[in-house]
C-alpha atoms as a PDB file:
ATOM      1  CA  UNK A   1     -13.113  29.313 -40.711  1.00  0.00           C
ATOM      2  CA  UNK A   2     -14.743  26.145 -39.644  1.00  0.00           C
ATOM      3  CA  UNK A   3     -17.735  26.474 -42.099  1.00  0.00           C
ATOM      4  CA  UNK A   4     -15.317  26.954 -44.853  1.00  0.00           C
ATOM      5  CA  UNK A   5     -12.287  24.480 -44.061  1.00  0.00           C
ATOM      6  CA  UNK A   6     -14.275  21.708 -42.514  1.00  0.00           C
ATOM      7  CA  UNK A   7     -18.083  22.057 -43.640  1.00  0.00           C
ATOM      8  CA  UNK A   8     -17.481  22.838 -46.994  1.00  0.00           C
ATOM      9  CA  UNK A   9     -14.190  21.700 -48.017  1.00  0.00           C
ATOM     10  CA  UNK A  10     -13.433  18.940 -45.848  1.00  0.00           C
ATOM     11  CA  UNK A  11     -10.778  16.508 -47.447  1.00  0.00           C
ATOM     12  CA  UNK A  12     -10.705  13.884 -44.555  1.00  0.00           C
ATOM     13  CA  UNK A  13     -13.396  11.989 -46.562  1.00  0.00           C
ATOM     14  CA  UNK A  14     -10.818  12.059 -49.990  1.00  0.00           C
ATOM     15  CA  UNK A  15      -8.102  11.044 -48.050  1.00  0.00           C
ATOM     16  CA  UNK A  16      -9.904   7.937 -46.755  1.00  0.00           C
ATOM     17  CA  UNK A  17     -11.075   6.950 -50.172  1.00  0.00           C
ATOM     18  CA  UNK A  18      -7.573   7.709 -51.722  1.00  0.00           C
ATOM     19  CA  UNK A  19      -5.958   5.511 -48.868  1.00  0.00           C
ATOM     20  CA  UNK A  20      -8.654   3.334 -49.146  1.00  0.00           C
ATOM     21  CA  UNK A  21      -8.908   3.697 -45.090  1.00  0.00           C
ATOM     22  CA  UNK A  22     -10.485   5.210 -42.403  1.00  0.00           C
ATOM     23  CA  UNK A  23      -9.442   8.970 -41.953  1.00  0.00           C
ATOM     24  CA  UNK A  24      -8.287   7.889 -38.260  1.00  0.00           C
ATOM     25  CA  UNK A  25      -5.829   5.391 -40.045  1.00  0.00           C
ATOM     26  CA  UNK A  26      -4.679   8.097 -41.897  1.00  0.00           C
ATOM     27  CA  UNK A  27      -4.088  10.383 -39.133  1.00  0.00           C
ATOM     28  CA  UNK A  28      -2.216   8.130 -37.710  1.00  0.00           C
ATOM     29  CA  UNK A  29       0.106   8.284 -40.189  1.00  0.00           C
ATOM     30  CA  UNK A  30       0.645  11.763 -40.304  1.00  0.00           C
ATOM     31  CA  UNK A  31       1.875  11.861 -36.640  1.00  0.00           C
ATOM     32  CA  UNK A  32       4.426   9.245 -37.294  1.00  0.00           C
ATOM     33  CA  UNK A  33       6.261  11.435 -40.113  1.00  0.00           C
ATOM     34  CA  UNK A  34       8.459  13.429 -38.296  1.00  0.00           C
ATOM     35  CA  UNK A  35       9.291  10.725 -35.231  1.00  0.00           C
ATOM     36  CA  UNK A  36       8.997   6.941 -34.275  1.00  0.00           C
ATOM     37  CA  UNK A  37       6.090   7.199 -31.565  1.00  0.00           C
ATOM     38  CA  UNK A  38       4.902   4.595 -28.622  1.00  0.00           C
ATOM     39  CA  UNK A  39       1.598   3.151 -28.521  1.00  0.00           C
ATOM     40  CA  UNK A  40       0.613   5.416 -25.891  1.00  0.00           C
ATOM     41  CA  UNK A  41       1.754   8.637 -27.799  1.00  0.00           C
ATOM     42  CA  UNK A  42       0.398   7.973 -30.982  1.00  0.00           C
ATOM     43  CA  UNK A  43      -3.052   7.213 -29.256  1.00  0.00           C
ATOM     44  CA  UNK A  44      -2.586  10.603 -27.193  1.00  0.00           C
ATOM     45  CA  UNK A  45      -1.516  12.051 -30.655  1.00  0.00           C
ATOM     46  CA  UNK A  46      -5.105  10.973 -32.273  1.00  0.00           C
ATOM     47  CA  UNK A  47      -7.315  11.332 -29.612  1.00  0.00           C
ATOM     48  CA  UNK A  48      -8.111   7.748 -28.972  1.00  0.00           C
ATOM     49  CA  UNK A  49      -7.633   5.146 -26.584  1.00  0.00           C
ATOM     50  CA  UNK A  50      -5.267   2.334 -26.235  1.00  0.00           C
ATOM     51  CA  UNK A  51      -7.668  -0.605 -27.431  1.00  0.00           C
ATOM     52  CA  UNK A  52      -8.166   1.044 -30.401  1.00  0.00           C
ATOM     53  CA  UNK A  53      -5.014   2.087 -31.208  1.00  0.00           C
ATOM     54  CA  UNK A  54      -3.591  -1.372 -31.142  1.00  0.00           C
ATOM     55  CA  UNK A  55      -6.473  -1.913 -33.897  1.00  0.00           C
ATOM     56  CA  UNK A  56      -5.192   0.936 -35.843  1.00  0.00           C
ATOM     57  CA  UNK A  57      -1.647  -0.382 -35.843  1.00  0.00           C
ATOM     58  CA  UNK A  58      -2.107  -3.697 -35.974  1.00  0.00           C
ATOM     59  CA  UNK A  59      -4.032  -2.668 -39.371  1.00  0.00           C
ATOM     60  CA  UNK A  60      -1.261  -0.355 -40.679  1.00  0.00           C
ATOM     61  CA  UNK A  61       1.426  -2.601 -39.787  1.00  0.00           C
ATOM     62  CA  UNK A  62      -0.539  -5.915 -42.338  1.00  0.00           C
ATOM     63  CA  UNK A  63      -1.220  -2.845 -44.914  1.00  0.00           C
ATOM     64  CA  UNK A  64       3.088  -2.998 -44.379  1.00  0.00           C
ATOM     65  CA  UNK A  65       2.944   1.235 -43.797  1.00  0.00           C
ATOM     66  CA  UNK A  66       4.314   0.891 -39.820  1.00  0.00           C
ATOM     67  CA  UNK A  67       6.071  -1.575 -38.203  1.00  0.00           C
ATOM     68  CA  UNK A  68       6.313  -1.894 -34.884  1.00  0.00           C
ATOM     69  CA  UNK A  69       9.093  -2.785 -32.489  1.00  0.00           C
ATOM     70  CA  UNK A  70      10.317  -2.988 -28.573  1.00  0.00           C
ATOM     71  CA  UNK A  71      11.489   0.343 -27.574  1.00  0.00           C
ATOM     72  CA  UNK A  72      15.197   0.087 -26.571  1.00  0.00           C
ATOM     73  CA  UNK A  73      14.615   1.098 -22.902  1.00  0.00           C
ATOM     74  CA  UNK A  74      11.735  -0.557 -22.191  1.00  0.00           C
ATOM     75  CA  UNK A  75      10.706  -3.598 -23.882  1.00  0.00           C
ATOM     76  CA  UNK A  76       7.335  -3.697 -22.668  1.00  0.00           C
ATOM     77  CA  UNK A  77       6.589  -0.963 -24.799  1.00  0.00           C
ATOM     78  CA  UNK A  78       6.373  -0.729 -28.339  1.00  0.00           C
ATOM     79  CA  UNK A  79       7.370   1.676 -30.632  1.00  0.00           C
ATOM     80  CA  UNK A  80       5.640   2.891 -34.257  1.00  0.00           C
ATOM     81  CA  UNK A  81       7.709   3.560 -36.974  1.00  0.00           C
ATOM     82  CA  UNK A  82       6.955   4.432 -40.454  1.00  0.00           C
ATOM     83  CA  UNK A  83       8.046   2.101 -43.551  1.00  0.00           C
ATOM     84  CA  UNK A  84       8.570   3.597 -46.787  1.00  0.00           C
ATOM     85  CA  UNK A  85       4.819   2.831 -48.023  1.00  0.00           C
ATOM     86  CA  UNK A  86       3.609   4.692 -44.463  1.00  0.00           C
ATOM     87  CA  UNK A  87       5.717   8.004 -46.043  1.00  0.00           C
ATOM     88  CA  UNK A  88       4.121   7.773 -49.165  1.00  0.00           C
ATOM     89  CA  UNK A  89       0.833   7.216 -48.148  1.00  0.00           C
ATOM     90  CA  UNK A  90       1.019   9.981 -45.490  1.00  0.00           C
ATOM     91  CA  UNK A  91       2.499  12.654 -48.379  1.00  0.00           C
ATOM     92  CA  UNK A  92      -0.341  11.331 -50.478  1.00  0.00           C
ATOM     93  CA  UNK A  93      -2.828  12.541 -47.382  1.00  0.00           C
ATOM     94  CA  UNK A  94      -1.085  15.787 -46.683  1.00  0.00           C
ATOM     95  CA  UNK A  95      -1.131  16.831 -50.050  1.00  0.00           C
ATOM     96  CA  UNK A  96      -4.723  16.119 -50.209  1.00  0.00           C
ATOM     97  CA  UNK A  97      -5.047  18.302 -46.670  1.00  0.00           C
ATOM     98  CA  UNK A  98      -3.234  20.880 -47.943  1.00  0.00           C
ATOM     99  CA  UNK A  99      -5.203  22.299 -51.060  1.00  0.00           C
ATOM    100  CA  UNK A 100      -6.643  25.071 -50.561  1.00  0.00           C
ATOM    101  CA  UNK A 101     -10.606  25.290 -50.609  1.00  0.00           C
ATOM    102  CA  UNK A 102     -11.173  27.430 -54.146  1.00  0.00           C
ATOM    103  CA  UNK A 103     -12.282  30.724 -52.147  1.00  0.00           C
ATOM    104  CA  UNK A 104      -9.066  31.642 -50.558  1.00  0.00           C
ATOM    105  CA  UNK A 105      -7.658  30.519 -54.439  1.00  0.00           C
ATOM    106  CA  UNK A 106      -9.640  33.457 -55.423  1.00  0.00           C
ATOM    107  CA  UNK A 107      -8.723  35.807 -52.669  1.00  0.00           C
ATOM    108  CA  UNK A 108      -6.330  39.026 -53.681  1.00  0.00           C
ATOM    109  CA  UNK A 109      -2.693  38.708 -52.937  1.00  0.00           C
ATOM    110  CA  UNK A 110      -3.072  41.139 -49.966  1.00  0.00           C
ATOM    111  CA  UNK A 111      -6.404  39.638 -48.616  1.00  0.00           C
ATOM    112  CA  UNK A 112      -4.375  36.284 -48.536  1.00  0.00           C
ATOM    113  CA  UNK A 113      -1.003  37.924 -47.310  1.00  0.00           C
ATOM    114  CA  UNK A 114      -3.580  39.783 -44.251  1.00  0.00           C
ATOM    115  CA  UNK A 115      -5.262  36.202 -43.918  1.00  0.00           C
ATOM    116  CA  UNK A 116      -2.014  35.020 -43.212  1.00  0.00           C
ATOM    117  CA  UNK A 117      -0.940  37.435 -40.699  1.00  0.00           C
ATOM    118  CA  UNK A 118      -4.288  36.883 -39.042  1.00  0.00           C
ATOM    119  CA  UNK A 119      -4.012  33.356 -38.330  1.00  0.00           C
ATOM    120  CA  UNK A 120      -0.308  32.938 -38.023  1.00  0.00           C
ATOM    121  CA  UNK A 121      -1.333  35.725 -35.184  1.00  0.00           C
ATOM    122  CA  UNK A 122      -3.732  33.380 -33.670  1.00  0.00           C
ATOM    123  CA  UNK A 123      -1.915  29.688 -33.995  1.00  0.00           C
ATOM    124  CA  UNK A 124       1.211  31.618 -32.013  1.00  0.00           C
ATOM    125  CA  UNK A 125      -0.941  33.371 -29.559  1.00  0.00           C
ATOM    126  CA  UNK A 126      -2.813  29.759 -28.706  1.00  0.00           C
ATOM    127  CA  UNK A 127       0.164  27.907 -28.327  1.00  0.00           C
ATOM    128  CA  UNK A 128       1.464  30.905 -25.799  1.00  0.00           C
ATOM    129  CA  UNK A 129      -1.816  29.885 -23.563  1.00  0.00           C
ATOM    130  CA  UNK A 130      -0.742  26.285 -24.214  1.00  0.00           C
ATOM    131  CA  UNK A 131       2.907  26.143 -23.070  1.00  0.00           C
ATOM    132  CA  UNK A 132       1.887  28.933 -19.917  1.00  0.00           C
ATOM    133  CA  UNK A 133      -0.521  26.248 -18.839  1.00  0.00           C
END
């Protein structure tokens, strides 16, 4: 799977050059769509520590695609939010992420429908181990 979704089809780099921004950036984005996020979680959510995700945002937010604000309980801490140019940009990335690489396009309709089954199989059986740890 990784040979054929990451070494030979990888879209991160046609998402950065479509953005016009690192991939990381990008990312970033992504985990904001469905919720507002702290500093703290959306540098857990990427992988990446705090110095750096103040660079992120602080890039984002004077490309005007997050903004970022006090959360309500704690106003030490600062919460990420999407603006309206953030959701576009981030649908423009995960449409980008979501093609297909051309060899599963060619695939039979019960090779993909077995494909399917296979990895739905595995994603559910993964997050079993994670949520029993």
């Amino acid at each position: 799977m990784r040979t054929l979704v990451l070494d030979r089809h990888d879209r991160r780099a046609q998402v950065a050059e479509r953005l016009g921004m690192s991939f990381i950036r990008a990312k970033a984005l992504l985990h904001l769509v469905n919720e507002p996020l702290t500093m703290r979680e959306l540098a857990a959510a990427i992988a990446i520590d705090a110095p750096y995700a103040t660079v992120v945002v602080d890039d984002l937010e004077r490309r005007g695609l997050v903004r970022r604000s006090p959360h309500p309980d704690d106003r030490r801490v600062k919460v990420v939010t999407l603006t309206a140019a953030g959701r576009r940009s981030a649908g423009i990335a995960r449409t980008i992420l979501d093609e297909p690489p051309p060899a599963l396009e060619r695939l039979s309709g019960q090779d993909l429908a077995a494909l399917a089954r296979i990895v739905s199989s595995l994603v559910t059986s993964d997050e079993a181990v994670d949520q029993s740890s």
